[in-house]
N, C-alpha and C. Protein backbone atom coordinates (compact mmCIF):
# COMPACT_ATOMS: atom_id res chain seq x y z
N UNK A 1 89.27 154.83 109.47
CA UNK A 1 88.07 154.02 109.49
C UNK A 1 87.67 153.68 108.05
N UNK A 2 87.37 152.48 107.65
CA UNK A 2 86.78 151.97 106.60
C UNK A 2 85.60 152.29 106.19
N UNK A 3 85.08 152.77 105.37
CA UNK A 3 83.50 152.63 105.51
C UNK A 3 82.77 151.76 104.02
N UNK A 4 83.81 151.04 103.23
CA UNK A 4 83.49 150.25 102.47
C UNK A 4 82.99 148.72 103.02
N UNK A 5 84.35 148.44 104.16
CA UNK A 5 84.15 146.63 104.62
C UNK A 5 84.46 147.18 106.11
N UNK A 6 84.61 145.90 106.99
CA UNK A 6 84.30 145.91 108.35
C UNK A 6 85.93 144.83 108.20
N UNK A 7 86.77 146.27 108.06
CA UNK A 7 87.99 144.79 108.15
C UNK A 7 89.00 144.79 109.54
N UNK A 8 89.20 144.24 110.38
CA UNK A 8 89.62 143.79 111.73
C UNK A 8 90.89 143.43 111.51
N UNK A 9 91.31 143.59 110.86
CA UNK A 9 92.86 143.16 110.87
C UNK A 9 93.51 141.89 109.81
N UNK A 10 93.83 141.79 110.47
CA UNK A 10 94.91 140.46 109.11
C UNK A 10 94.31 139.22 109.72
N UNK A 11 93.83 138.62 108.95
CA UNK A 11 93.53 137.24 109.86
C UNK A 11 94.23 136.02 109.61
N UNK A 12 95.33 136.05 108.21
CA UNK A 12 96.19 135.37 108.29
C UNK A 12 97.10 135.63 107.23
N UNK A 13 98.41 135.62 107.32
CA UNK A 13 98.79 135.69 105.96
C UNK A 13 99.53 134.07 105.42
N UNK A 14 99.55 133.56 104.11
CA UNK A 14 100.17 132.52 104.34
C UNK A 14 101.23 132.18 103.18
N UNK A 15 102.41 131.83 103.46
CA UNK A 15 103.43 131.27 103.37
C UNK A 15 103.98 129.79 102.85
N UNK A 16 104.80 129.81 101.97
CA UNK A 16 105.37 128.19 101.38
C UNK A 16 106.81 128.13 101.98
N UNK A 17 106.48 127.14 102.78
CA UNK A 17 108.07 126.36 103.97
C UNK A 17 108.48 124.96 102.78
N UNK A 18 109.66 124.98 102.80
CA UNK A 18 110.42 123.84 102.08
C UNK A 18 110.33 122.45 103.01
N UNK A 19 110.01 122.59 104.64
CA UNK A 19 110.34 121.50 105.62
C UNK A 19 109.60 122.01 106.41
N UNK A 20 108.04 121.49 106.62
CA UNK A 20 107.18 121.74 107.41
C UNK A 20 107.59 122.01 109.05
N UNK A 21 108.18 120.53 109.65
CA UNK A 21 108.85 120.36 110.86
C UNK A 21 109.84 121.72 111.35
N UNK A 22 110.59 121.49 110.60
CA UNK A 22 111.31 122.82 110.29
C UNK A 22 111.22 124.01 110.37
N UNK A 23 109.91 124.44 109.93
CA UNK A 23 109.29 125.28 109.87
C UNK A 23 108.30 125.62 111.78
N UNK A 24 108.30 124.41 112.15
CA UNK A 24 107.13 124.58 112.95
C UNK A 24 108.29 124.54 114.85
N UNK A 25 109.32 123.94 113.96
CA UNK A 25 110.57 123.98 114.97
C UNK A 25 110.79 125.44 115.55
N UNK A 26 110.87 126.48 114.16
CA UNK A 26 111.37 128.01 114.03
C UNK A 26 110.15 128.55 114.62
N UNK A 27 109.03 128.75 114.22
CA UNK A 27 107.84 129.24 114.88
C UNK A 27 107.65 129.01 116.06
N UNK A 28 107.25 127.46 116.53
CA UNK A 28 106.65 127.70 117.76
C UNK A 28 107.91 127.25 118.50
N UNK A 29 108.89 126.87 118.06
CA UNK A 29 110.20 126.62 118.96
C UNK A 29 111.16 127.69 119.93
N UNK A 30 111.67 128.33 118.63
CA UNK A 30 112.20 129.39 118.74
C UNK A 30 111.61 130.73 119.21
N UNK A 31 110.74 131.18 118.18
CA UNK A 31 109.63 132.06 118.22
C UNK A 31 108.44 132.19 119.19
N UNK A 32 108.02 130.78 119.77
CA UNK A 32 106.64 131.08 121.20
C UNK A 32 105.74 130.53 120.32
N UNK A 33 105.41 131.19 119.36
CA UNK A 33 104.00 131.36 118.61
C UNK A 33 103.44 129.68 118.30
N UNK A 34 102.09 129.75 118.89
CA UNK A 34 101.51 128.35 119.62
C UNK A 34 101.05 127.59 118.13
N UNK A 35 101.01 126.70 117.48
CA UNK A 35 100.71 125.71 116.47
C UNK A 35 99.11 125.87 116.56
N UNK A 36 98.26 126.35 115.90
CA UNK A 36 96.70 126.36 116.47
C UNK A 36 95.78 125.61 115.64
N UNK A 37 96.26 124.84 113.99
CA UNK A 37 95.65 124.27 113.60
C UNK A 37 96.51 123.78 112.20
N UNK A 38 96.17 121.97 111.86
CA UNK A 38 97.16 121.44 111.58
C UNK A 38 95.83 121.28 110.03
N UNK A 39 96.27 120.98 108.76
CA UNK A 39 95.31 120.21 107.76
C UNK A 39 96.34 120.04 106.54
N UNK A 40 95.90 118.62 106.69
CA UNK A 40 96.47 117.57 105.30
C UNK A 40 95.46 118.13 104.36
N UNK A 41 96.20 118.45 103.25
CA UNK A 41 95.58 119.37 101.67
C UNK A 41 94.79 117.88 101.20
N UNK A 42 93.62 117.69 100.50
CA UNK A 42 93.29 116.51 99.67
C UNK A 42 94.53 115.60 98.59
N UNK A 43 94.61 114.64 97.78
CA UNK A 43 94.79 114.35 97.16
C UNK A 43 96.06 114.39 97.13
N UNK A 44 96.88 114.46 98.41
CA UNK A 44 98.81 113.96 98.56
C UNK A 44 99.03 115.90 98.11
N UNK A 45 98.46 116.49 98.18
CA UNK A 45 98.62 118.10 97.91
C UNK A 45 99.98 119.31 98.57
N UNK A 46 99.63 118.28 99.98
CA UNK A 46 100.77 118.87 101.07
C UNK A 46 100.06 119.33 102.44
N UNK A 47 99.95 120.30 102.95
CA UNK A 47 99.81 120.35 104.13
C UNK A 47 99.55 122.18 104.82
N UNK A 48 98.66 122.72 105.41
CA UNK A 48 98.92 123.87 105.52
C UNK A 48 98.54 124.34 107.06
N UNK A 49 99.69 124.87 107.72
CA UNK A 49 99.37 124.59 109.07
C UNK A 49 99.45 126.04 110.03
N UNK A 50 98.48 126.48 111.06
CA UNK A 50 98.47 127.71 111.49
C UNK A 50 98.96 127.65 112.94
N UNK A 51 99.67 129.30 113.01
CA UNK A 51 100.16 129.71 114.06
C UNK A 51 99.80 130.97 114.61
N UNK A 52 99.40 131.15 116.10
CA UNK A 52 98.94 132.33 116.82
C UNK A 52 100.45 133.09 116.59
N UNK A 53 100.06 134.26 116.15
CA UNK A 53 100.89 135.45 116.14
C UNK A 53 100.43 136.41 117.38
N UNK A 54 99.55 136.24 117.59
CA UNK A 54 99.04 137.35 118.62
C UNK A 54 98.01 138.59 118.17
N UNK A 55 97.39 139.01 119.07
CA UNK A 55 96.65 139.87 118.57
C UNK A 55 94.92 139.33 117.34
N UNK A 56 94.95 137.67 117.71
CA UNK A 56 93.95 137.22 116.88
C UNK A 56 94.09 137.03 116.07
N UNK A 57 95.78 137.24 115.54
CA UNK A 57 95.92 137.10 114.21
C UNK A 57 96.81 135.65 113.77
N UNK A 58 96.66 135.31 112.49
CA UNK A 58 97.47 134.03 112.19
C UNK A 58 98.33 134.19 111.10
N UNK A 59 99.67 133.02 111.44
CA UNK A 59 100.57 133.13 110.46
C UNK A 59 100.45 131.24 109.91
N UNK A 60 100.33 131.36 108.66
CA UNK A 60 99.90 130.07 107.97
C UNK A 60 100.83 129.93 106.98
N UNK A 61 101.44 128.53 107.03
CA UNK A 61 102.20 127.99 105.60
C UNK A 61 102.29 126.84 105.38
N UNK A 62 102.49 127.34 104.02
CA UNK A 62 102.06 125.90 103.10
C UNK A 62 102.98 125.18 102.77
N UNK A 63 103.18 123.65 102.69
CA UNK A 63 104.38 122.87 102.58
C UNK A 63 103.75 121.66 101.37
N UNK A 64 104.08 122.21 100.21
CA UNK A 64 104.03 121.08 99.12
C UNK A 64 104.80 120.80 98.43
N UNK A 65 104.73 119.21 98.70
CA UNK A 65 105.96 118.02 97.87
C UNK A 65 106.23 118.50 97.07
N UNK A 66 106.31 119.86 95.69
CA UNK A 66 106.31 119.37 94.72
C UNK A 66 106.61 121.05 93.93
N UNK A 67 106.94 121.89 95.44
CA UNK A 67 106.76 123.02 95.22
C UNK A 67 108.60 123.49 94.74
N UNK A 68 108.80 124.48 93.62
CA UNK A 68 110.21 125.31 93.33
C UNK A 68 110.83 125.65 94.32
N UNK A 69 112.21 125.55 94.43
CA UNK A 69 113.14 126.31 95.54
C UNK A 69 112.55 128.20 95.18
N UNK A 70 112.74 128.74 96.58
CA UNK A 70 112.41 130.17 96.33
C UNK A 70 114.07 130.39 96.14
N UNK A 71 114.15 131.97 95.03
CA UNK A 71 115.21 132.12 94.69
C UNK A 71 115.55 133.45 95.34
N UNK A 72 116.75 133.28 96.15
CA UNK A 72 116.76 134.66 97.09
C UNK A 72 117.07 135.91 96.01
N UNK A 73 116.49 137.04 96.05
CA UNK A 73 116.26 138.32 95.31
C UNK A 73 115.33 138.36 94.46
N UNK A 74 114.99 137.34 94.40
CA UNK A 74 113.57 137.52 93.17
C UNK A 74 112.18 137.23 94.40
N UNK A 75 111.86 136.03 94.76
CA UNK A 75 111.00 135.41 95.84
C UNK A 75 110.74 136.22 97.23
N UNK A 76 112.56 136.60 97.30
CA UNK A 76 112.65 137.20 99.12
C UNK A 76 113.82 137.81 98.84
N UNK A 77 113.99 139.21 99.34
CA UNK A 77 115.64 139.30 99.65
C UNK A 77 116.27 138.67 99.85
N UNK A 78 117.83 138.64 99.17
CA UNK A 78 118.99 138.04 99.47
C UNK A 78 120.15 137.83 100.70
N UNK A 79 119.45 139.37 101.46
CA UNK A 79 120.10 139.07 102.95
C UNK A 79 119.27 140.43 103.89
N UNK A 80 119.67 140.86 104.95
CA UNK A 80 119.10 140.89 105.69
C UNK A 80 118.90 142.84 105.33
N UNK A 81 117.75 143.95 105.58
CA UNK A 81 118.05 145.00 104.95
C UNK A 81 119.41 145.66 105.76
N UNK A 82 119.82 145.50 107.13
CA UNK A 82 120.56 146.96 107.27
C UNK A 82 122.43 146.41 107.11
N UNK A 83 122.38 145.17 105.86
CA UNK A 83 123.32 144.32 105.17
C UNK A 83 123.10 144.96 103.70
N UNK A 84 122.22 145.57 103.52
CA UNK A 84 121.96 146.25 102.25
C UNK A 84 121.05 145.52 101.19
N UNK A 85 120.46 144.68 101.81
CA UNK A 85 119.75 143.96 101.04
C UNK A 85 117.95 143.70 100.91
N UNK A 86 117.25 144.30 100.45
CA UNK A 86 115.94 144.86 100.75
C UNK A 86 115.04 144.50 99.47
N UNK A 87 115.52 144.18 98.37
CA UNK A 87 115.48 144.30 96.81
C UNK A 87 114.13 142.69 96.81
N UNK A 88 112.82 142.55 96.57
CA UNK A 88 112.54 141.48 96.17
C UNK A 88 111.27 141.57 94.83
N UNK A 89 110.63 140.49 93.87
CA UNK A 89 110.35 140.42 92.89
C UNK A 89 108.95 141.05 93.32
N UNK A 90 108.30 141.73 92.05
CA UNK A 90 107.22 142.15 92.08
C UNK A 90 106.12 141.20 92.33
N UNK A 91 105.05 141.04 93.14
CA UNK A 91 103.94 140.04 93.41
C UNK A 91 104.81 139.34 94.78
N UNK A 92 105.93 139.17 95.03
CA UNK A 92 106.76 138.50 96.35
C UNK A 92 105.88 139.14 97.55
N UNK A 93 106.07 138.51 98.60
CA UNK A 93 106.31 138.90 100.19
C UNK A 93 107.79 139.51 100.17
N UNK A 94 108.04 140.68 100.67
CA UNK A 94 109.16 141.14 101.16
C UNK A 94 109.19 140.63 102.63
N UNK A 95 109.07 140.84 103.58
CA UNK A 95 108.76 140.59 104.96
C UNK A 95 108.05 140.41 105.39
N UNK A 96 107.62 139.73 106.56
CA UNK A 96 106.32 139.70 107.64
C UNK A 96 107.00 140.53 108.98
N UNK A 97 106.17 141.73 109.09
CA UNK A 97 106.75 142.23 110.58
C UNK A 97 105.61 141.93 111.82
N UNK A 98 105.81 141.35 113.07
CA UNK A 98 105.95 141.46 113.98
C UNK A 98 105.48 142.73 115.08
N UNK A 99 104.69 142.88 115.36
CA UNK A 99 104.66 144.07 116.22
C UNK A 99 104.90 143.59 117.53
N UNK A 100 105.95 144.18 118.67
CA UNK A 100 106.44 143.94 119.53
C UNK A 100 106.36 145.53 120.41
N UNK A 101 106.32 145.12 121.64
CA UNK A 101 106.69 146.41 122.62
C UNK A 101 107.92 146.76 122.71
N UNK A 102 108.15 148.42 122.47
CA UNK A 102 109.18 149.51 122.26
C UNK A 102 110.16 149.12 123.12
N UNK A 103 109.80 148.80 124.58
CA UNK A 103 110.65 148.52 125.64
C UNK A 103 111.33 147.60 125.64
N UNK A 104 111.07 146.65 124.91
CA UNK A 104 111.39 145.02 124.74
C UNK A 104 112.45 144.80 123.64
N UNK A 105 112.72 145.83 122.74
CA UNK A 105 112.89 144.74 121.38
C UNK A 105 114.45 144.65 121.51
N UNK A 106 115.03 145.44 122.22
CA UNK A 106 116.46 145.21 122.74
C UNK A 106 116.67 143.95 123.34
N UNK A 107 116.17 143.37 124.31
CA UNK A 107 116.28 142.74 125.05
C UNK A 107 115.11 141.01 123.61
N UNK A 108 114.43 141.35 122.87
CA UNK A 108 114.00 140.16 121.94
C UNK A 108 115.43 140.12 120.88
N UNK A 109 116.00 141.05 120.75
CA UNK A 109 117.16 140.72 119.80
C UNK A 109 118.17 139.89 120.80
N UNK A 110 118.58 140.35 122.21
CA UNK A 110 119.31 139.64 122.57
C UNK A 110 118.97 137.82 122.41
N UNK A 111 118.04 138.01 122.78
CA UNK A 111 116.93 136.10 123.12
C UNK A 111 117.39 135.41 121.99
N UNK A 112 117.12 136.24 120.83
CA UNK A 112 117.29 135.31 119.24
C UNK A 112 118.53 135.40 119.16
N UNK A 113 119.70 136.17 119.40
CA UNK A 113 120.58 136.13 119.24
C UNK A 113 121.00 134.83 120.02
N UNK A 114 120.87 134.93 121.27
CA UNK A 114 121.28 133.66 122.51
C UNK A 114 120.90 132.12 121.63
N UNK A 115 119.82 132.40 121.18
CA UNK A 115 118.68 130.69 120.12
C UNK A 115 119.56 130.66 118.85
N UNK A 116 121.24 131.65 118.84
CA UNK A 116 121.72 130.98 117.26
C UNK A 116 121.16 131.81 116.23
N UNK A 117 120.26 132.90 116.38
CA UNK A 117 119.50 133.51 115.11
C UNK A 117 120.18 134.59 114.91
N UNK A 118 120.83 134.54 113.42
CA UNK A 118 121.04 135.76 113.14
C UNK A 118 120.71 136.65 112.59
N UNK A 119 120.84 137.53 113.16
CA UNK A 119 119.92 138.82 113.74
C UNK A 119 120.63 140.01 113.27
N UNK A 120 120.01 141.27 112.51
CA UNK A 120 120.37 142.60 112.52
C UNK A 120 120.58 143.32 113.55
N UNK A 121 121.27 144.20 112.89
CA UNK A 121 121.33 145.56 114.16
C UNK A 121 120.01 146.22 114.51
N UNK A 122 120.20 146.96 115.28
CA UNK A 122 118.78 147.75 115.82
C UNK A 122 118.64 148.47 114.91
N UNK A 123 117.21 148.84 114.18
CA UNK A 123 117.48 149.90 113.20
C UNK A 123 116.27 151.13 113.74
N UNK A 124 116.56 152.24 113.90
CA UNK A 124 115.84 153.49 114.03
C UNK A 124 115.16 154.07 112.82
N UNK A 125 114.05 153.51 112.39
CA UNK A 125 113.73 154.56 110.83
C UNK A 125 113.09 155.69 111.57
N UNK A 126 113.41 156.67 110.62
CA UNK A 126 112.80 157.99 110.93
C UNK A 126 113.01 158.20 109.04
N UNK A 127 112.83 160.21 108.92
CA UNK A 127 112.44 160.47 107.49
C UNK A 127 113.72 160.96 107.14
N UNK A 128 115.21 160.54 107.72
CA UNK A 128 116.30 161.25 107.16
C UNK A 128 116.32 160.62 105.51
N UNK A 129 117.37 161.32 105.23
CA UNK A 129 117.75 160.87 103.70
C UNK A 129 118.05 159.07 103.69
N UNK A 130 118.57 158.40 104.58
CA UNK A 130 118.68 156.98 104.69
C UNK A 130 117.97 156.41 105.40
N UNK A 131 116.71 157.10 105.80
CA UNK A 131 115.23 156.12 106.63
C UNK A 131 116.01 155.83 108.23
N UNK A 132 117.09 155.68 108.42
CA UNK A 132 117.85 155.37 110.10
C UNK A 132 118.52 156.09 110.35
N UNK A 133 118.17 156.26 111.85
CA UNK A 133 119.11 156.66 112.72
C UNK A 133 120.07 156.16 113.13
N UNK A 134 121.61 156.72 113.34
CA UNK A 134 122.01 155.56 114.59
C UNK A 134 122.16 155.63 115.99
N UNK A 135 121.06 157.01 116.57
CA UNK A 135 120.57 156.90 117.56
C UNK A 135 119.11 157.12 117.75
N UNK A 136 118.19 156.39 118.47
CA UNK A 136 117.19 156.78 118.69
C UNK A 136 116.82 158.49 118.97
N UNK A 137 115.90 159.26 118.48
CA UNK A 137 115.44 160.41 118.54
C UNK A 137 114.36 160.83 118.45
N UNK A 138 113.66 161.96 118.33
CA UNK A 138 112.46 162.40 118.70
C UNK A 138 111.50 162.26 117.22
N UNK A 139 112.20 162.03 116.24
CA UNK A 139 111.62 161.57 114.52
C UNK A 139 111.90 160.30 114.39
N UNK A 140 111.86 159.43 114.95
CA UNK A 140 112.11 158.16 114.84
C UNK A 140 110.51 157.48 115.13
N UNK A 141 110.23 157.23 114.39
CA UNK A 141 108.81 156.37 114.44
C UNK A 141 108.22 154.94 114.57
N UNK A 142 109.77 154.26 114.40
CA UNK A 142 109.56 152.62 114.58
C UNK A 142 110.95 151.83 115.00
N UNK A 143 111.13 150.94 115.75
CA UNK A 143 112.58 150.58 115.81
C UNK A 143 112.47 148.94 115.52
N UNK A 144 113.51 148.60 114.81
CA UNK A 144 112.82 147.23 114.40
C UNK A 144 114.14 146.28 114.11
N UNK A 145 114.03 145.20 114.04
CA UNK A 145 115.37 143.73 113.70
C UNK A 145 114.84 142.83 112.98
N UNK A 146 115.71 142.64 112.20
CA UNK A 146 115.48 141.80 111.08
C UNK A 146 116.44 140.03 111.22
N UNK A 147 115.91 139.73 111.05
CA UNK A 147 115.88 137.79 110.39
C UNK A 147 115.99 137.41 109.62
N UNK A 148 116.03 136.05 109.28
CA UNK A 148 115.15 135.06 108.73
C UNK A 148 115.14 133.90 109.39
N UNK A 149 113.59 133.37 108.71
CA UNK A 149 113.82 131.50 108.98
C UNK A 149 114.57 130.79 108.24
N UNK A 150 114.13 129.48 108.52
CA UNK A 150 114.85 128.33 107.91
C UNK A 150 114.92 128.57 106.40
N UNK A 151 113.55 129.03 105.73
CA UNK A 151 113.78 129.19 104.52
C UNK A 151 113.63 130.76 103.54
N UNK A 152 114.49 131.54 105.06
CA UNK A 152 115.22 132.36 103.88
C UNK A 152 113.81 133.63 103.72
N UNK A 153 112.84 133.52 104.62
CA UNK A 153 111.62 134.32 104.12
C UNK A 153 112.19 135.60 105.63
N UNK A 154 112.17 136.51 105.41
CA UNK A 154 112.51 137.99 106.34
C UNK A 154 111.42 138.30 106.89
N UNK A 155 112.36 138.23 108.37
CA UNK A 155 111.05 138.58 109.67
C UNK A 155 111.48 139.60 109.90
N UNK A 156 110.76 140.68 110.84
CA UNK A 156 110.72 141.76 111.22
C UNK A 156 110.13 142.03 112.49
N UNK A 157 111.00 142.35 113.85
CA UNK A 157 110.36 142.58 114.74
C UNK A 157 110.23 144.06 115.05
N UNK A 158 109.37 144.77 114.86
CA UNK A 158 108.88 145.87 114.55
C UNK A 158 108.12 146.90 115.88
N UNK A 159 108.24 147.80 116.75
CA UNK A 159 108.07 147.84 117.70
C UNK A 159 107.89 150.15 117.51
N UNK A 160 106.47 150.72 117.13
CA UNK A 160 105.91 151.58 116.67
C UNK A 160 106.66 152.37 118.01
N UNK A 161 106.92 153.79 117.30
CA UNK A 161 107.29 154.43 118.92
C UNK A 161 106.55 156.23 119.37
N UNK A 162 106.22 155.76 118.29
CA UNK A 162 105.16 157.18 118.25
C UNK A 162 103.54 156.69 117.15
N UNK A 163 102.42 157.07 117.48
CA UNK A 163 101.34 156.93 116.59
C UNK A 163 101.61 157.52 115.23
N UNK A 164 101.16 156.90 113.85
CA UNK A 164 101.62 157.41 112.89
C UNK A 164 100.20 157.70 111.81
N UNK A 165 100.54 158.03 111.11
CA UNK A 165 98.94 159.17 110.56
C UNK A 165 99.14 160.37 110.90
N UNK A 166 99.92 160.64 111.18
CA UNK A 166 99.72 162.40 111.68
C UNK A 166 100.05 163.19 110.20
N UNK A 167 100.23 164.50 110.75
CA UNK A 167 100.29 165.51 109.82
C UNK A 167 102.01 165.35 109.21
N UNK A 168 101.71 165.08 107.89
CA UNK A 168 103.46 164.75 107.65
C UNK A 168 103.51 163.54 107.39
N UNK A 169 103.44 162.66 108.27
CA UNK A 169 103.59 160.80 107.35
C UNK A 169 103.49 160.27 106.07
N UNK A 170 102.17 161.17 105.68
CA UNK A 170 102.00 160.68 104.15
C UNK A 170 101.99 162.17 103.55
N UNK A 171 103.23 162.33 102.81
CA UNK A 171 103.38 163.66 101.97
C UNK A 171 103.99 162.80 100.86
N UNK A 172 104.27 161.47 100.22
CA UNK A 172 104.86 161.01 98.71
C UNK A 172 103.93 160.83 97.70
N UNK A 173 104.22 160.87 96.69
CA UNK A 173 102.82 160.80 95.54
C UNK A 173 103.66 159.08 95.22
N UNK A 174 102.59 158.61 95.11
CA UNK A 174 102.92 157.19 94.72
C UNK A 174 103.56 156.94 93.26
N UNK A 175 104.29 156.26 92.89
CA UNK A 175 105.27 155.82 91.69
C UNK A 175 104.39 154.65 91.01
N UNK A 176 104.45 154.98 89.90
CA UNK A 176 103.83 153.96 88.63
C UNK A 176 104.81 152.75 87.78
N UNK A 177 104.16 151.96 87.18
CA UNK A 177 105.04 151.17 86.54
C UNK A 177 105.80 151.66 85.65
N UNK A 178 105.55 153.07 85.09
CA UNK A 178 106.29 153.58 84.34
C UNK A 178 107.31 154.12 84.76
N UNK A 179 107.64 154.27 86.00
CA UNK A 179 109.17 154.76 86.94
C UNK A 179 109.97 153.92 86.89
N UNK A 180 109.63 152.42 86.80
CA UNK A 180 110.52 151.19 86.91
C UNK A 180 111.59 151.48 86.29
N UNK A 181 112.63 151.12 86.51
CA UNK A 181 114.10 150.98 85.81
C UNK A 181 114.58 149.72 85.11
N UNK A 182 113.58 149.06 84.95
CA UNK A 182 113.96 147.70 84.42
C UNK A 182 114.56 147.52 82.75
């Protein structure tokens, strides 16, 4: 519980698409997720347009004429993580995950797979030395598949399998800029 702000969740996060259409093809095409509000930026700016994710929440991106190619490993990972690739620039979006039902996400990997999307393996994190299982088990806390869209930004369908906060979840002391290896 918060007791600074009254915060309800994510109410949107938002995103730069290279091809709006494109973009809105992958979302509400592929993906379900309903188009819920469209706005032309002032002054030829570009365009920034929202999508029901579920749960009240929105996924929003921005499409301007005029915007840099994102560069895969700096912007977004270079490929998908359980391909070995997880690595992105400091201030980036690494992923947007998805929360999906436990029962389901077998059967949502097949769907995207069937729509042409390629799609990761199932991954089991739990707290072994490599975060996965390669079977589901009783320390396994989330099971999840990885993506991308059209432009290269990593989805995550993410599907919780036990409540987390408990005793044990958070035992790491957080790392400073002075750990960096750069």
């Amino acid at each position: 519980m918060n007791s600074e702000f009254e915060l309800r969740g994510v109410n949107h996060v938002a995103l730069v698409c290279s091809d709006m259409k494109q973009t809105v093809d992958f979302y509400s095409g592929v993906l379900g997720m309903p188009l819920i509000k469209t706005i032309e930026l002032p002054m030829g700016w570009g365009q920034h347009f929202f999508f029901d994710c579920g749960g009240g929440n929105a996924l929003a991106f921005f499409w301007f004429p005029d915007a840099p190619d994102g560069v895969p490993g700096v912007s977004a990972p270079k490929n998908l993580p359980d391909r070995g690739e997880l690595l992105s620039a400091v201030g980036s979006m690494n992923h947007i995950a998805f929360d999906v039902p436990p029962e389901r996400i077998e059967e949502y990997r097949d769907r995207l797979v069937a729509k042409g999307i390629d799609v990761g393996v199932l991954l089991n994190h739990d707290d072994s030395e490599f975060g996965v299982a390669p079977e589901m088990h009783e320390g396994v806390f989330v099971r999840s598949i990885y993506f991308k869209d059209p432009d290269g930004v990593l989805v995550e369908f993410a599907a919780w399998t036990r409540q987390v906060g408990q005793p044990g979840d958070v035992r790491h002391e957080p790392r400073t800029a002075a750990d960096r290896t750069l």
